[in-house]
Every structure is written in structure tokens, then in C-alpha cells.
N, C-alpha and C. Protein backbone atom coordinates (compact mmCIF):
# COMPACT_ATOMS: atom_id res chain seq x y z
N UNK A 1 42.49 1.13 -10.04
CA UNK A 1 43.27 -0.07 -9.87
C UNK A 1 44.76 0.27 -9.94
N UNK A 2 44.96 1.21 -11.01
CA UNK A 2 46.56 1.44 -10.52
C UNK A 2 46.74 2.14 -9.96
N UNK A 3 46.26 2.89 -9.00
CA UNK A 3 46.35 3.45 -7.77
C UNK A 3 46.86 2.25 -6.53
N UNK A 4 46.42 1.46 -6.58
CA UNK A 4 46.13 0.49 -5.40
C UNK A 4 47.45 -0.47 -5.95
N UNK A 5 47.58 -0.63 -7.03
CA UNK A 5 47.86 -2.04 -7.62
C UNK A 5 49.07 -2.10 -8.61
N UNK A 6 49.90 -1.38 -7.59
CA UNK A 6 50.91 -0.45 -8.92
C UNK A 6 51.37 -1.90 -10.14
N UNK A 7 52.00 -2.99 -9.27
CA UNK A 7 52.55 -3.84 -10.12
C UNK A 7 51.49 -5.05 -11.01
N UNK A 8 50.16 -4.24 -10.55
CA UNK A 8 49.07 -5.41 -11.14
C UNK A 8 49.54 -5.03 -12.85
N UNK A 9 49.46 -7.04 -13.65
CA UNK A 9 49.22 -6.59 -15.04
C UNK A 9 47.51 -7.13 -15.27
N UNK A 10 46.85 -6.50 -16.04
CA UNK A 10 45.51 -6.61 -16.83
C UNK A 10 45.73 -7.61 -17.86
N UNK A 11 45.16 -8.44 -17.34
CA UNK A 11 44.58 -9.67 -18.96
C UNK A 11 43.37 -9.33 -19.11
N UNK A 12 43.32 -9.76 -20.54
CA UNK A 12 41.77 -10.47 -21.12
C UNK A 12 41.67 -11.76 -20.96
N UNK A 13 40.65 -12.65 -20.97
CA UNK A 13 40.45 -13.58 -20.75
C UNK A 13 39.54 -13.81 -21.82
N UNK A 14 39.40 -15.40 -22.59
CA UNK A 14 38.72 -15.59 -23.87
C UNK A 14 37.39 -15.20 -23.37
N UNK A 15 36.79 -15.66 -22.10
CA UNK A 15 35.16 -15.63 -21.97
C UNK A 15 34.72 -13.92 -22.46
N UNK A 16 35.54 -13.07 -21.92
CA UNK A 16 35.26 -11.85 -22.04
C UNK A 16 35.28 -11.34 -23.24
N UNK A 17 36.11 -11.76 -23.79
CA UNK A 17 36.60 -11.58 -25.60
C UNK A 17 35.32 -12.15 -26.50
N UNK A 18 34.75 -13.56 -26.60
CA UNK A 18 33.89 -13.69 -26.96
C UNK A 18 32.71 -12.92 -26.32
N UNK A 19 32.15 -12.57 -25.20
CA UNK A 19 31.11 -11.90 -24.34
C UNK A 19 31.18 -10.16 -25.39
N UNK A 20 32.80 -9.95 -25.48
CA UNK A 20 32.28 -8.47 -26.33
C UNK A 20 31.82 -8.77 -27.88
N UNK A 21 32.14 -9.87 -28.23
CA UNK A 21 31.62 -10.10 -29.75
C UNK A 21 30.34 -10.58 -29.86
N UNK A 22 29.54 -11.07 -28.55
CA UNK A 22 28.43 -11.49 -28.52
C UNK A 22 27.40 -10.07 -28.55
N UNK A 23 28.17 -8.98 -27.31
CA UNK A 23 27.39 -8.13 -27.56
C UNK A 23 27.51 -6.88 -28.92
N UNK A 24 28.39 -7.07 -29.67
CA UNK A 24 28.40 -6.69 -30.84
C UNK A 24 27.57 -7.41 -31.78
N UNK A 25 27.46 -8.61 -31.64
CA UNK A 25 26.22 -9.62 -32.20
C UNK A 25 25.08 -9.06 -32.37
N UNK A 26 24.27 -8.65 -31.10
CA UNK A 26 23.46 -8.32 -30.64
C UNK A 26 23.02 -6.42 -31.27
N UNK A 27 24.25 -6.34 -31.07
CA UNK A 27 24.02 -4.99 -31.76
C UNK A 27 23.53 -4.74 -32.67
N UNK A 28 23.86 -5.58 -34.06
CA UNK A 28 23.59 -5.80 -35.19
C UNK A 28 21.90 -6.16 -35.20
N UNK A 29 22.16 -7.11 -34.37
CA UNK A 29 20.47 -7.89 -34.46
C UNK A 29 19.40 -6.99 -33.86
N UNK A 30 19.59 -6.09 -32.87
CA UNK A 30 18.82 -5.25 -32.31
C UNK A 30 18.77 -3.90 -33.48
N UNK A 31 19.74 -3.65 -34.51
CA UNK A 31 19.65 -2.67 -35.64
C UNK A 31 18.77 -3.29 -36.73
N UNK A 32 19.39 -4.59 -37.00
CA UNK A 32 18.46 -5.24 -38.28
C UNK A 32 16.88 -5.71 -37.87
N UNK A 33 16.82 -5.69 -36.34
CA UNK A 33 15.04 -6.00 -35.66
C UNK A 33 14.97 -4.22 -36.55
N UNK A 34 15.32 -3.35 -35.89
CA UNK A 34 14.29 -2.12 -35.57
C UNK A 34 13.95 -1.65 -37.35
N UNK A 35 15.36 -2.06 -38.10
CA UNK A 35 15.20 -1.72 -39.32
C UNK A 35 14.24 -2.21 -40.52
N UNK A 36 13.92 -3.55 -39.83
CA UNK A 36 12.47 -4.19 -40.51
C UNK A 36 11.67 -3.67 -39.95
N UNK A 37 11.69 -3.44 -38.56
CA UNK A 37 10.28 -2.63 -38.16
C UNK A 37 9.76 -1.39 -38.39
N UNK A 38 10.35 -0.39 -38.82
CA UNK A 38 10.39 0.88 -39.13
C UNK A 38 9.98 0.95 -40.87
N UNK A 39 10.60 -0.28 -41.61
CA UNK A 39 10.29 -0.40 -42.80
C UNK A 39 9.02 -1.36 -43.02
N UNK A 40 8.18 -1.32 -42.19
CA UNK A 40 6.96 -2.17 -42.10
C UNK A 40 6.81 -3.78 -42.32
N UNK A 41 7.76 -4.11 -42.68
CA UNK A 41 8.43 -6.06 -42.78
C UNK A 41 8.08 -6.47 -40.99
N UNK A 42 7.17 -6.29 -41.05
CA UNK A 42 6.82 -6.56 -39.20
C UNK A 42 6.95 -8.67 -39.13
N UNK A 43 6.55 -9.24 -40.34
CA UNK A 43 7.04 -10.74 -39.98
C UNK A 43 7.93 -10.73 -40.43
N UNK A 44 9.21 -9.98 -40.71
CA UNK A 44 10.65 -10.31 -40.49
C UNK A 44 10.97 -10.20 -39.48
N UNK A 45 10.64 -8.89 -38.98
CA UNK A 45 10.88 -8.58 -37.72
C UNK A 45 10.33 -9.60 -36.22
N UNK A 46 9.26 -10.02 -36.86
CA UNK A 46 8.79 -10.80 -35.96
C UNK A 46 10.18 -12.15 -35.46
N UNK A 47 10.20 -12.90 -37.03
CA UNK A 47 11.33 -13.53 -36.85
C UNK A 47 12.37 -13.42 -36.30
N UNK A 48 13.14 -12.27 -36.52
CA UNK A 48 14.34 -11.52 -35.87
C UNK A 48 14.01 -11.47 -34.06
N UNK A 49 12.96 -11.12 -33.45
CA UNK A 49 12.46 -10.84 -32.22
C UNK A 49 13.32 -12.49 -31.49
N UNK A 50 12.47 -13.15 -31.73
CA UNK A 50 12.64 -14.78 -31.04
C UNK A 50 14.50 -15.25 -31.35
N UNK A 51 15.07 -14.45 -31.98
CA UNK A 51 16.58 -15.56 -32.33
C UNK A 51 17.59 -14.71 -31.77
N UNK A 52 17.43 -14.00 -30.13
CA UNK A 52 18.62 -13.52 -29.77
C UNK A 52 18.73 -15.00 -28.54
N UNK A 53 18.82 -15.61 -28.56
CA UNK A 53 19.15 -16.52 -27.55
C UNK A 53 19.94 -17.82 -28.79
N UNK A 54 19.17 -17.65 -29.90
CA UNK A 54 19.57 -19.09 -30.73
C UNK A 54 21.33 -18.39 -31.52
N UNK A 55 20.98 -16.95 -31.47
CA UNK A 55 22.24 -16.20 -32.37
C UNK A 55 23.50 -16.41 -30.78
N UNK A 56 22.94 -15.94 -29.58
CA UNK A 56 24.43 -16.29 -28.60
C UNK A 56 24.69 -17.85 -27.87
N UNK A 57 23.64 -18.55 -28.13
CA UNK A 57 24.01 -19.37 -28.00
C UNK A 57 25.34 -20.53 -28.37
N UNK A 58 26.41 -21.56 -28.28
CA UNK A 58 27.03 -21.91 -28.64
C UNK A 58 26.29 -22.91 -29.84
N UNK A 59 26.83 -23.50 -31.04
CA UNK A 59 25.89 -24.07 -31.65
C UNK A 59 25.72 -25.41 -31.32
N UNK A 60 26.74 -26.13 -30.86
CA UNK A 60 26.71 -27.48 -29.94
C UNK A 60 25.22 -27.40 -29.00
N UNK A 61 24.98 -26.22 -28.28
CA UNK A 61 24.07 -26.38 -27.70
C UNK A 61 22.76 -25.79 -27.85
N UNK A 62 22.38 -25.45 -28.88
CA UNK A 62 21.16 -25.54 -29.92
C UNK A 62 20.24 -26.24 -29.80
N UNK A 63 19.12 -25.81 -29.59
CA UNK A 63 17.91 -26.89 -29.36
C UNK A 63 17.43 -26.55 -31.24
N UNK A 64 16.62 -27.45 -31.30
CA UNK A 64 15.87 -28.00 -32.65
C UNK A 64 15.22 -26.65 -33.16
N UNK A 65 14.80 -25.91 -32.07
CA UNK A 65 14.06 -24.75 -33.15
C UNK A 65 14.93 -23.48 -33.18
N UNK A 66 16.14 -23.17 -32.28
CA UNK A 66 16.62 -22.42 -32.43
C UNK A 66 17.78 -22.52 -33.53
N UNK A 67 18.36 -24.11 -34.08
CA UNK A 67 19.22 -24.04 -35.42
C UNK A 67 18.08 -23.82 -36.29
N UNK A 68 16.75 -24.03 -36.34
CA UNK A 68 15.84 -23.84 -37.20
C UNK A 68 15.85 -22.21 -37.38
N UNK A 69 15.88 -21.38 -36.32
CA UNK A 69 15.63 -20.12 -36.36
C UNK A 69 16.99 -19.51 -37.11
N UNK A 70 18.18 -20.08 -36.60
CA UNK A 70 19.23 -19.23 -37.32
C UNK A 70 19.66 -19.91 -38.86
N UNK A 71 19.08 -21.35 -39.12
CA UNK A 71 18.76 -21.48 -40.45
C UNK A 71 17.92 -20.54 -41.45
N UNK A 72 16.09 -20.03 -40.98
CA UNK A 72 15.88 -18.87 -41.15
C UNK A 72 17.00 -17.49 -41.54
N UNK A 73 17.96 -17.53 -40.18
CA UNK A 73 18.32 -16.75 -40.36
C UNK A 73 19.29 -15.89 -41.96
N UNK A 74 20.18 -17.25 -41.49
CA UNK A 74 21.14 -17.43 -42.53
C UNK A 74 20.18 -17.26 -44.18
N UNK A 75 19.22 -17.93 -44.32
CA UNK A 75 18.67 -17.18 -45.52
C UNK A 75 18.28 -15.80 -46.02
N UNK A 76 17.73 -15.39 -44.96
CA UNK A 76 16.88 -14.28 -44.78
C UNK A 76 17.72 -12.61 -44.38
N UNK A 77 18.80 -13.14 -43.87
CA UNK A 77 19.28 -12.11 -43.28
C UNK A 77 21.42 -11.79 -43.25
N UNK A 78 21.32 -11.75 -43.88
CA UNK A 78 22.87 -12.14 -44.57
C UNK A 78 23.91 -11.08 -43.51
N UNK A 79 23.82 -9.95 -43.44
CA UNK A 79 24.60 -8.84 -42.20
C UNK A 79 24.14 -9.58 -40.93
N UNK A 80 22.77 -10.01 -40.16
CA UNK A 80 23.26 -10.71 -39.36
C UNK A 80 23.62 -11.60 -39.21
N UNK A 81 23.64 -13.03 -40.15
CA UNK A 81 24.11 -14.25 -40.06
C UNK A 81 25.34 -13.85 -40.16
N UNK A 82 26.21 -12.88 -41.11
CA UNK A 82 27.65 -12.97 -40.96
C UNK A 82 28.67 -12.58 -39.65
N UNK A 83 27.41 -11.67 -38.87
CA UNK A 83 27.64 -10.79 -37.66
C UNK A 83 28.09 -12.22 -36.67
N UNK A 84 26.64 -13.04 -36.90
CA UNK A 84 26.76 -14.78 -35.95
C UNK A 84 28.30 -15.39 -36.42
N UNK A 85 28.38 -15.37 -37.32
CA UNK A 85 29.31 -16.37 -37.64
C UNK A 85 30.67 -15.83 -37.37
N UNK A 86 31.19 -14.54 -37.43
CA UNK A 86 31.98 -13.64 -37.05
C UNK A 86 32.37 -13.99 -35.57
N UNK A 87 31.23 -14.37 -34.49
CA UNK A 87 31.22 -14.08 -33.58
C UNK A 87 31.79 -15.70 -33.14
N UNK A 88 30.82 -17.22 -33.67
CA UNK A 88 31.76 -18.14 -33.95
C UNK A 88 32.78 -18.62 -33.80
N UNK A 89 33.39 -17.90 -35.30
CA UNK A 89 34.59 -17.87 -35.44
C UNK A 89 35.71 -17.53 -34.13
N UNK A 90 35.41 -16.27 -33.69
CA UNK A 90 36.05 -15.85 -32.91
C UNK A 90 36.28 -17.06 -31.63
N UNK A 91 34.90 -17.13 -31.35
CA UNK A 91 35.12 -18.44 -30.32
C UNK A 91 35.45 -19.57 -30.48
N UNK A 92 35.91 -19.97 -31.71
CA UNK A 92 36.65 -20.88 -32.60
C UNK A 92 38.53 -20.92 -31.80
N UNK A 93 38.33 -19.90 -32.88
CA UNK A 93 39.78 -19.39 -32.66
C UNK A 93 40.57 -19.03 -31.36
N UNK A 94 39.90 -18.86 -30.49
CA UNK A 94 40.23 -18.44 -28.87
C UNK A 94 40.30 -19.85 -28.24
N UNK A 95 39.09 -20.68 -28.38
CA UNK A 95 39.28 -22.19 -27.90
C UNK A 95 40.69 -22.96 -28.59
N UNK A 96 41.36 -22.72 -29.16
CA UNK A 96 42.13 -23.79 -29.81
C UNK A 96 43.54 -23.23 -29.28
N UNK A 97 44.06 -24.25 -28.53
CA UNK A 97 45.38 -23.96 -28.20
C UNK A 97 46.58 -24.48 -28.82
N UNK A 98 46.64 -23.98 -30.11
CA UNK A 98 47.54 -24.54 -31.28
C UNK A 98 48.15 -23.24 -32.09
N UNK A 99 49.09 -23.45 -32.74
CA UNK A 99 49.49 -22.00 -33.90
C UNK A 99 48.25 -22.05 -34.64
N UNK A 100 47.29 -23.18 -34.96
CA UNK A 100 46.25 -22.79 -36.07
C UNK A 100 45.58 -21.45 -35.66
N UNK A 101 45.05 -21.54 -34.01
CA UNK A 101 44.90 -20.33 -33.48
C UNK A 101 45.07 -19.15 -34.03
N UNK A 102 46.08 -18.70 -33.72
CA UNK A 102 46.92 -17.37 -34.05
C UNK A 102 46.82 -16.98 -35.77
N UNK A 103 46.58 -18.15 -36.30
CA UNK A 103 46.32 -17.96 -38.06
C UNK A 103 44.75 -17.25 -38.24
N UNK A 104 43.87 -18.46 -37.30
CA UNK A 104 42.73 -18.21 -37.58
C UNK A 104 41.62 -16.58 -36.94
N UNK A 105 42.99 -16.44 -35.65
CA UNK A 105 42.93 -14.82 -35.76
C UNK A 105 43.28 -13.95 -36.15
N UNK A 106 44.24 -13.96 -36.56
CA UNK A 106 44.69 -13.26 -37.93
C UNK A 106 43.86 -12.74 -38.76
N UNK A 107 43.03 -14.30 -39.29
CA UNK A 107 42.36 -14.17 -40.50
C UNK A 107 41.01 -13.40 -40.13
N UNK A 108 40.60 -13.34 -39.06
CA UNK A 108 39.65 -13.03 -38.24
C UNK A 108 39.50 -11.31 -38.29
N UNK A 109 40.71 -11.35 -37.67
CA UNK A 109 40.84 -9.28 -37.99
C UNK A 109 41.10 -9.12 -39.00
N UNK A 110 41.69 -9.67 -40.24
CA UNK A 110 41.36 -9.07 -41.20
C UNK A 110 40.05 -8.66 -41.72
């Protein structure tokens, strides 16, 4: 591209920003699946299997068994619920076009 495009500048864009924290989400959840499975907790794991759609989902749009599943979650599984909420947040903070913004990313990378 900068071959072609000398004066092009590169943005990020929020969709993409949340999209890499989703798949960092996922990362987690695909480590904490294999790590119950390997440690024989196969109905944790089972649980963990069914909640990658309820964990990227937005929570506004949550059907009934998938806040049920990341309710599960949130008890059961504390590194990935914080991984979810991390991820949230982030899309929190990117949606809001205010200085709270810029605080709440801040607080975010810390």
C-alpha cells in the first residue's frame, strides 16, 4: 500500500478494534475449553463448548439462554468472564463520543 499510496494515512476503525478484542476473547475461551478438557472436567468443558456466540455477542442482543450461559459463566469461570467483560468494556468505551471516552480508555489499558 505504500508503494501505490504514498500519501494514504491508515486508520483503525472501532469495528476492527473491538473485532481484535473479540478474537482475543476467544482466545482465552478456546485455552480455558482445552484446559478443562485435558484436566478431565469434560462438563465444564462441555459448558464452555456452547458460549462462544453468547461471550461475542453484544449483550443487548442476548437471547435468554445465552445471558443464562454467560451467567454460568461469570460463576464458574472468572479469567474468562473477565476476558468478556474486558472485551465489553472496550466496546463501551469506543461507542461513546464524549471525554468520558478517553477516561474510560485509559482506564481500560491500564
Amino acid at each position: 500500500m505504500r508503494e501505490r499510496c504514498l500519501n494514504a494515512t491508515l486508520c483503525i476503525d472501532a469495528f476492527h478494534v473491538v473485532q481484535w478484542a473479540t478474537d482475543a476473547l476467544d482466545e482465552v475461551r478456546r485455552d480455558v475449553w482445552n484446559s478443562a478438557r485435558r484436566s478431565g472436567m469434560t462438563e465444564h468443558a462441555l459448558e464452555l463448548k456452547g458460549a462462544r456466540f453468547a461471550l461475542w455477542k453484544n449483550p443487548e442482543d442476548l437471547t435468554r439462554r445465552q445471558r443464562g450461559k454467560l451467567a454460568t459463566i461469570a460463576k464458574t469461570n472468572s479469567p474468562l468472564y473477565r476476558a468478556y467483560l474486558m472485551k465489553e468494556q472496550l466496546r463501551l468505551a469506543i461507542r461513546r463520543k464524549d471525554v468520558l471516552s478517553l477516561t474510560m480508555l485509559d482506564e481500560w489499558l491500564a
